[in-house]
C-alpha atoms as a PDB file:
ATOM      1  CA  UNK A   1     133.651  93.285  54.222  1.00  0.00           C
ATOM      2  CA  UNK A   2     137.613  93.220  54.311  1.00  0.00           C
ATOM      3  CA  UNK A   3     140.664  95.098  53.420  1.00  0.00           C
ATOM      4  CA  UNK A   4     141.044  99.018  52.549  1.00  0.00           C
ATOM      5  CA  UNK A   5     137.192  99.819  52.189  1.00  0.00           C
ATOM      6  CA  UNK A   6     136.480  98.193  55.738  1.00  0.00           C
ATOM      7  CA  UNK A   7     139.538 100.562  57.240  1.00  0.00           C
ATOM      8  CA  UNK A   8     138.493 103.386  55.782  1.00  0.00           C
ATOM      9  CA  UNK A   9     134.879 102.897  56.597  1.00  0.00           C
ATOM     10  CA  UNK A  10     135.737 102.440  60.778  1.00  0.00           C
ATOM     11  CA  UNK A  11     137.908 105.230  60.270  1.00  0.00           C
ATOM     12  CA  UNK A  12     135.386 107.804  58.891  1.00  0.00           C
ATOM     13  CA  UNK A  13     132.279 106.570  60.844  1.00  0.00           C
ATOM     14  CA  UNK A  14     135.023 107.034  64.106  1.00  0.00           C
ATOM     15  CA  UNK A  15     135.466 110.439  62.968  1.00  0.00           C
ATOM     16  CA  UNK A  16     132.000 111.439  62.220  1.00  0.00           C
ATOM     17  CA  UNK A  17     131.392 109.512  66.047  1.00  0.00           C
ATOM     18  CA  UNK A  18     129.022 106.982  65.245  1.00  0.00           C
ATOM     19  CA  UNK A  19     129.701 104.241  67.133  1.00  0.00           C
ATOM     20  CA  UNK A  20     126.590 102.596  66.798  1.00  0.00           C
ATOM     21  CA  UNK A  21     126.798 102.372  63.093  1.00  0.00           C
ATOM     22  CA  UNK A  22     130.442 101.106  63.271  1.00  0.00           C
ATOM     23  CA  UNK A  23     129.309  98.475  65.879  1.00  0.00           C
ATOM     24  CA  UNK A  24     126.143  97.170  63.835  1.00  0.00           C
ATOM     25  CA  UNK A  25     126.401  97.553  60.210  1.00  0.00           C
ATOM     26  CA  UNK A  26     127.530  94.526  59.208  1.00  0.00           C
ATOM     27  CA  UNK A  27     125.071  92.430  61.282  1.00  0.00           C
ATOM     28  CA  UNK A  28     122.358  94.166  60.151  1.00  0.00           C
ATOM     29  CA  UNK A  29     123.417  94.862  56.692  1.00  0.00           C
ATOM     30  CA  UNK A  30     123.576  90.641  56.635  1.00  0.00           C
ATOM     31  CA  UNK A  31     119.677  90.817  58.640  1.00  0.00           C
ATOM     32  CA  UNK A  32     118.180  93.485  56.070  1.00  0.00           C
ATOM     33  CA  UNK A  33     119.832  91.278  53.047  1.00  0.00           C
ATOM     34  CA  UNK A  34     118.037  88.081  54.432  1.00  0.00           C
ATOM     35  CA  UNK A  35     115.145  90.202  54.739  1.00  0.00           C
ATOM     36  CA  UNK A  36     115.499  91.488  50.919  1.00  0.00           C
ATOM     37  CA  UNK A  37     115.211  94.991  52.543  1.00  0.00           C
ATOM     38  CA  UNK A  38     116.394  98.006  50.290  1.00  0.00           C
ATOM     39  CA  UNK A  39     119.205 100.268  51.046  1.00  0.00           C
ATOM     40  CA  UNK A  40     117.064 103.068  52.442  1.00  0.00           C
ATOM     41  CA  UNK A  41     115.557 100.687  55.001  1.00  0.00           C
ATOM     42  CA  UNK A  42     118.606  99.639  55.469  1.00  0.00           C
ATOM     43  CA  UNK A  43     119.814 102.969  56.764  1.00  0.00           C
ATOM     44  CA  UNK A  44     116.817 103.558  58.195  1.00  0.00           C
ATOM     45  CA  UNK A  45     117.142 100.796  60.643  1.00  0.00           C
ATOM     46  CA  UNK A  46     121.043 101.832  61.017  1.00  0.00           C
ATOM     47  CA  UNK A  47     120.133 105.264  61.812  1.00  0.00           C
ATOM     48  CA  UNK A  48     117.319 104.467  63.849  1.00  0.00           C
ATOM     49  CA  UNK A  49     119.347 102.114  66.226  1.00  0.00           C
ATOM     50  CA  UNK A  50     122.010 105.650  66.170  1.00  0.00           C
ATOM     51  CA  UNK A  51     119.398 107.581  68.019  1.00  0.00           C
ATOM     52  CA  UNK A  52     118.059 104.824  70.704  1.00  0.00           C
ATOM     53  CA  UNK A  53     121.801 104.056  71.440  1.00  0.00           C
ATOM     54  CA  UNK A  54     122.619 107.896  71.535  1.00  0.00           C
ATOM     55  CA  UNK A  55     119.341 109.025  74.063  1.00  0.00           C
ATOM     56  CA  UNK A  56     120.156 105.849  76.049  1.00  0.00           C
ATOM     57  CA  UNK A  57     123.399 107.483  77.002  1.00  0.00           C
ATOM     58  CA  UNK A  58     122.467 111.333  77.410  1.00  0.00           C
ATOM     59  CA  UNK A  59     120.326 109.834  80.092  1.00  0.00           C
ATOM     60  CA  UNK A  60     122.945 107.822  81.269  1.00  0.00           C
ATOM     61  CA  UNK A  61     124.775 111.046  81.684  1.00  0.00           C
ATOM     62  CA  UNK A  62     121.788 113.100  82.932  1.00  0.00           C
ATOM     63  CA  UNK A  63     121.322 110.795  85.722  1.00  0.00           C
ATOM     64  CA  UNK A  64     124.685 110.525  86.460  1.00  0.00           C
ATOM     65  CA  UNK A  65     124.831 114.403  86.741  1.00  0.00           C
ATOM     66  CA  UNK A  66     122.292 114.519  88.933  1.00  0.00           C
ATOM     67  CA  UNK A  67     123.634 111.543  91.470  1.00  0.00           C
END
């Protein structure tokens, strides 16, 4: 993806801080079309790989806390 949709894409996933998604959606919207996934598993996987990233740092932070 190029141009004025890819901009505005980083920008709102930035804003709605989802780094993950930002980071991986184009590698694994290329995976998921090699796989002839769907859009739903699509952002299933997306999603899913949000919430490991996301509990991998709170207990990044949680242990850093606690030192």
């Amino acid at each position: 993806m190029t141009g004025a949709p890819q901009i505005l894409l980083a920008h709102h996933l930035k804003t709605l801080k989802l780094p993950t998604f930002l980071r991986e959606h184009e590698k694994l919207a290329r995976q998921c079309a090699a796989e002839g996934l769907d859009h739903v598993q699509f952002l299933a996987r997306l999603v899913e790989l949000e919430l490991i990233d996301r509990e991998g740092r709170m207990i990044e932070r949680r242990i850093k806390a606690a030192k």
